[in-house]
C-alpha atoms as a PDB file:
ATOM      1  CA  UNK A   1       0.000   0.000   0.000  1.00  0.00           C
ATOM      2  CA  UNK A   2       1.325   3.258  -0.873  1.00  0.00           C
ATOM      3  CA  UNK A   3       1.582   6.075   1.011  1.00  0.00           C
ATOM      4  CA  UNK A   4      -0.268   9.594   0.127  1.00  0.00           C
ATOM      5  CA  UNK A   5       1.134  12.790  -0.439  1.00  0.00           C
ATOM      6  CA  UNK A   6       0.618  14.097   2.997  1.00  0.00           C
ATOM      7  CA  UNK A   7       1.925  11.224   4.737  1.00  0.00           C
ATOM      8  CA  UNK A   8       5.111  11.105   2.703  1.00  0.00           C
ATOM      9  CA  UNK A   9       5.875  14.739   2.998  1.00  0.00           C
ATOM     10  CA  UNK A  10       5.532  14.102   7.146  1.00  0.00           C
ATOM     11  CA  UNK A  11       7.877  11.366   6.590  1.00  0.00           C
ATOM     12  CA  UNK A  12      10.496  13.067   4.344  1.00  0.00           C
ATOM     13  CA  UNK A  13      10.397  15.766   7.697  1.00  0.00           C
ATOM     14  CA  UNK A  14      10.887  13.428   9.991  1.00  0.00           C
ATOM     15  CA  UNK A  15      13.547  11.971   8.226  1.00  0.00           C
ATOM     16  CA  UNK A  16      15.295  15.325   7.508  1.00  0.00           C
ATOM     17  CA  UNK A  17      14.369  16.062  11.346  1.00  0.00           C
ATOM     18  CA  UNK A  18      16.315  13.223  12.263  1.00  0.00           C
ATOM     19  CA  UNK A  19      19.503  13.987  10.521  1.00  0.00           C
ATOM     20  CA  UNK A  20      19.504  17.129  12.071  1.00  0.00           C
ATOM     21  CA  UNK A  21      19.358  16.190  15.544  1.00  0.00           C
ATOM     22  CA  UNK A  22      21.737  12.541  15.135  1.00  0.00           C
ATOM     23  CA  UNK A  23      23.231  12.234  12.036  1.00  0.00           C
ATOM     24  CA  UNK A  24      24.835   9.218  13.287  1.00  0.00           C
ATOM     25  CA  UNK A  25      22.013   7.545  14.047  1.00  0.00           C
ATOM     26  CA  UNK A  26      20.876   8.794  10.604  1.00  0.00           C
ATOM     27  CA  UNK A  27      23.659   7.231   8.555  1.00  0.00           C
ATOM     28  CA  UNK A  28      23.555   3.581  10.564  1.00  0.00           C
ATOM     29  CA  UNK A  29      19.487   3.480   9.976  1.00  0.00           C
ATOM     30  CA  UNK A  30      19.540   4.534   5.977  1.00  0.00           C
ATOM     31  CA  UNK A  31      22.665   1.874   5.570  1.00  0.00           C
ATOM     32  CA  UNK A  32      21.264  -0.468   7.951  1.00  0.00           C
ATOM     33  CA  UNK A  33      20.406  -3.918   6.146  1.00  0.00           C
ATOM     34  CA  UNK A  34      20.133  -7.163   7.729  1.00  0.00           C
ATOM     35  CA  UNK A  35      23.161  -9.493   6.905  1.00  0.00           C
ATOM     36  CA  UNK A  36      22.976 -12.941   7.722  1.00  0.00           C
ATOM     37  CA  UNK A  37      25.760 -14.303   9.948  1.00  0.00           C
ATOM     38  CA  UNK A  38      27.647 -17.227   9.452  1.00  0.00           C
ATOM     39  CA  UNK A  39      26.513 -18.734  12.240  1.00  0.00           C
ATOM     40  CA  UNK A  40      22.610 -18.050  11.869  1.00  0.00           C
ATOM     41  CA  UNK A  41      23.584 -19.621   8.160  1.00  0.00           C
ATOM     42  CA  UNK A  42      24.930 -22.935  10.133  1.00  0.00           C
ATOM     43  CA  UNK A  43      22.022 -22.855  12.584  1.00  0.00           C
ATOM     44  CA  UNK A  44      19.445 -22.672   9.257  1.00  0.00           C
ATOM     45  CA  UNK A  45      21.177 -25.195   7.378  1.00  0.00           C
ATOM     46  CA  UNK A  46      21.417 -27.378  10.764  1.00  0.00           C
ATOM     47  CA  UNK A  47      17.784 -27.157  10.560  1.00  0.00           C
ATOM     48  CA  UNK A  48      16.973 -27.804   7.524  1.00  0.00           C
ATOM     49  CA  UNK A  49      19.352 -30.923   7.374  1.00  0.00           C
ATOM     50  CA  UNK A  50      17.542 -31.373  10.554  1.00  0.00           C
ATOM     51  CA  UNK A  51      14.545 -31.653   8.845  1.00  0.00           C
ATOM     52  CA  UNK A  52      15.368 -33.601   5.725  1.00  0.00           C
ATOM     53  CA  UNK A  53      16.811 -36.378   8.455  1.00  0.00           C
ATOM     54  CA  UNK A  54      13.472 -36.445  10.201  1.00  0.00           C
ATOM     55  CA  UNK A  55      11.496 -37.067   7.084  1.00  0.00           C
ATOM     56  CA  UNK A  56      14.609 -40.322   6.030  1.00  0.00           C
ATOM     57  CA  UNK A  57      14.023 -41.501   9.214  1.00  0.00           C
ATOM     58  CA  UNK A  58       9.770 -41.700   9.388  1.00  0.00           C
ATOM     59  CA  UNK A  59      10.549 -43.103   5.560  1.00  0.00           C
ATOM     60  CA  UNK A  60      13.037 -45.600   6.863  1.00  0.00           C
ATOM     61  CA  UNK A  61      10.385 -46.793   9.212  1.00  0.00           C
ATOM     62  CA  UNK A  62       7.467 -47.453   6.474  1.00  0.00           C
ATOM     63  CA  UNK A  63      10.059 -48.858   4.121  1.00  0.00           C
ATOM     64  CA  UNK A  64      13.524 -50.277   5.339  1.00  0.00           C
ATOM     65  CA  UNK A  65      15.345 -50.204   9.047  1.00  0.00           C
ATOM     66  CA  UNK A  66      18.531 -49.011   7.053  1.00  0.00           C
ATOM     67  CA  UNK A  67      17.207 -45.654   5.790  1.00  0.00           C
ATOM     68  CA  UNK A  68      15.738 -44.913   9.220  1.00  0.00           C
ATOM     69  CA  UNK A  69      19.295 -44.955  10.542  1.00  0.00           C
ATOM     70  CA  UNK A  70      20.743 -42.764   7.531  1.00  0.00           C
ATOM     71  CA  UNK A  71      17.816 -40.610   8.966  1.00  0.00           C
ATOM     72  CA  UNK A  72      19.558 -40.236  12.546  1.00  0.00           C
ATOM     73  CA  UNK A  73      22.483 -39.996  11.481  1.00  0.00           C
ATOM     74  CA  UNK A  74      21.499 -36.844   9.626  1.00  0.00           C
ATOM     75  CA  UNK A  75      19.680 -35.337  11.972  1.00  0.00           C
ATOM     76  CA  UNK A  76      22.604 -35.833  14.255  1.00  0.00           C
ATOM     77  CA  UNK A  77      24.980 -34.844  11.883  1.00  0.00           C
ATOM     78  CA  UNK A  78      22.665 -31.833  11.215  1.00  0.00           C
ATOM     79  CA  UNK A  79      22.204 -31.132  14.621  1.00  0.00           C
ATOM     80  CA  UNK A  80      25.333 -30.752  15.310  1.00  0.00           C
ATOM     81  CA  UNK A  81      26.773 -28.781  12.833  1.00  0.00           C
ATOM     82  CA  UNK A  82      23.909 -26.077  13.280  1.00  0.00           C
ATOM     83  CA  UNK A  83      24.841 -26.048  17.154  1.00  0.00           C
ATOM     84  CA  UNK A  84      28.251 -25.348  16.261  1.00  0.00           C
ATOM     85  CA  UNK A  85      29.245 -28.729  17.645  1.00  0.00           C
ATOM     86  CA  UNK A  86      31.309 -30.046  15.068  1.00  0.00           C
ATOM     87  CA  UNK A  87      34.815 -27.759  13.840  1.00  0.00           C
ATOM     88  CA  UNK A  88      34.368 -25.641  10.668  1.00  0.00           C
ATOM     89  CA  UNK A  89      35.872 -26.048   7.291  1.00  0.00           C
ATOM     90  CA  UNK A  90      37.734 -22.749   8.092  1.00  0.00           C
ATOM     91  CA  UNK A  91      39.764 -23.999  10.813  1.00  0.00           C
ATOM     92  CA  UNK A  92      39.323 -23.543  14.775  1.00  0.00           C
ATOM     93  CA  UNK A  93      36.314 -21.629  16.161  1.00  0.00           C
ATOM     94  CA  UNK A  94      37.346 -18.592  17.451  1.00  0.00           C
ATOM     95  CA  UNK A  95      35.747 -17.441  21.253  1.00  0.00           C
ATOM     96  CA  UNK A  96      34.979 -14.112  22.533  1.00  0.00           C
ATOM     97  CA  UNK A  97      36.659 -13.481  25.475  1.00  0.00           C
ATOM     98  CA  UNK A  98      36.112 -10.933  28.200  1.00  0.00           C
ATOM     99  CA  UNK A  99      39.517  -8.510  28.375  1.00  0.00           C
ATOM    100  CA  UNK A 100      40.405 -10.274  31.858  1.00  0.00           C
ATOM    101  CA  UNK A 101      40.372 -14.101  30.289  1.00  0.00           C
ATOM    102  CA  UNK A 102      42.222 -12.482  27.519  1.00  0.00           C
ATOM    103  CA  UNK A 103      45.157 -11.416  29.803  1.00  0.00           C
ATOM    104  CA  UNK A 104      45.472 -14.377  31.735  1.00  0.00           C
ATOM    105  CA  UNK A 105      45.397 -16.835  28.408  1.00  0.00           C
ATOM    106  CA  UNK A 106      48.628 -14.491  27.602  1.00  0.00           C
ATOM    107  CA  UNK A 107      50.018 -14.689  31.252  1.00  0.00           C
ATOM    108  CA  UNK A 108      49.535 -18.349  31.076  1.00  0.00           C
ATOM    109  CA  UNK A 109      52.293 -20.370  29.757  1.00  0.00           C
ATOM    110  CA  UNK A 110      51.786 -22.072  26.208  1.00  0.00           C
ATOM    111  CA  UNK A 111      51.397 -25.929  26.498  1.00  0.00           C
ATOM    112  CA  UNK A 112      49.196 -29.009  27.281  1.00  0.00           C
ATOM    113  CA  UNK A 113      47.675 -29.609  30.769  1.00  0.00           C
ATOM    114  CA  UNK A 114      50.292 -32.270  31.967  1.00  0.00           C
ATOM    115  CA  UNK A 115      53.407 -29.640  31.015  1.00  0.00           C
ATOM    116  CA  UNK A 116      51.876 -27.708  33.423  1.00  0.00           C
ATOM    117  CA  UNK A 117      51.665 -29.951  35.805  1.00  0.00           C
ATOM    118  CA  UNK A 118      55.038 -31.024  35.848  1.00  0.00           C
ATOM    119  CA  UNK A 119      56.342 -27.345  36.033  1.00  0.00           C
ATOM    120  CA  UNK A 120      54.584 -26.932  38.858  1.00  0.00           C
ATOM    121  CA  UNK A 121      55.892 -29.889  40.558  1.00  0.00           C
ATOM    122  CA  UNK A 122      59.554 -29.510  39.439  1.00  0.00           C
ATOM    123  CA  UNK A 123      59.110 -25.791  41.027  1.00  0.00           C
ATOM    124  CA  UNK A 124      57.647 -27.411  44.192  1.00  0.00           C
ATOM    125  CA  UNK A 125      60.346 -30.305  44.115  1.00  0.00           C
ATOM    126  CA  UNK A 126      63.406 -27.625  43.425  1.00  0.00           C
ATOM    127  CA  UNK A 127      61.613 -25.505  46.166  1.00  0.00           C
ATOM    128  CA  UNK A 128      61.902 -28.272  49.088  1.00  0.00           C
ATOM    129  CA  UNK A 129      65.785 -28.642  47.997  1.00  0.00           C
END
């Protein structure tokens, strides 16, 4: 439905109005366009995998065992992936991290679990010397 005159002459103000008083605000709302993330695009194909899994698997049960369980296993598979579950194609998933688990991760030593470990107890063993 199309707007009258009227009506888009009151808009055009309010627009202009706008500008005026935040042009900021202005610029990010006439630019502003809704761009899919990657992960909403992994959570929609997850689903729709999803989906497609559910329908092998109620198939599988009318016609053969073996393409209810090709069923599961996509909708596993599916769930996963759209869950963020499983790693991506584009290497390791990166976290967001608050500023103060950002400083410790760079105070903290590089290395597995057990190397830490046995620093710590070589410390504590040289210590008691």
């Amino acid at each position: 439905m199309a707007l009258s005159d009227e009506e888009q002459r009151l808009l055009a103000q309010l627009e202009q109005s706008l500008a005026e008083d935040d042009p900021k605000l202005a610029h990010l709302m006439r630019g502003s366009r809704v761009r899919p993330t990657r992960g909403s695009r992994h959570l929609v194909a997850g689903g729709i995998g999803f989906l497609v899994g559910l329908t092998l698997l109620v198939l599988g049960i009318q016609t053969h065992w073996t393409v209810s369980v090709a069923g599961f296993v996509v909708m596993a598979a599916s769930a996963a992936s759209g869950l963020g579950l499983l790693p991506s194609r584009g290497g390791p998933r990166q976290h967001h991290h608050t500023p103060k688990q950002q400083a410790a991760a760079k105070a903290a030593p590089s290395g597995s679990m057990m190397d830490k470990f046995e620093e710590r107890w070589r410390k504590r063993q040289d210590e008691g010397r």
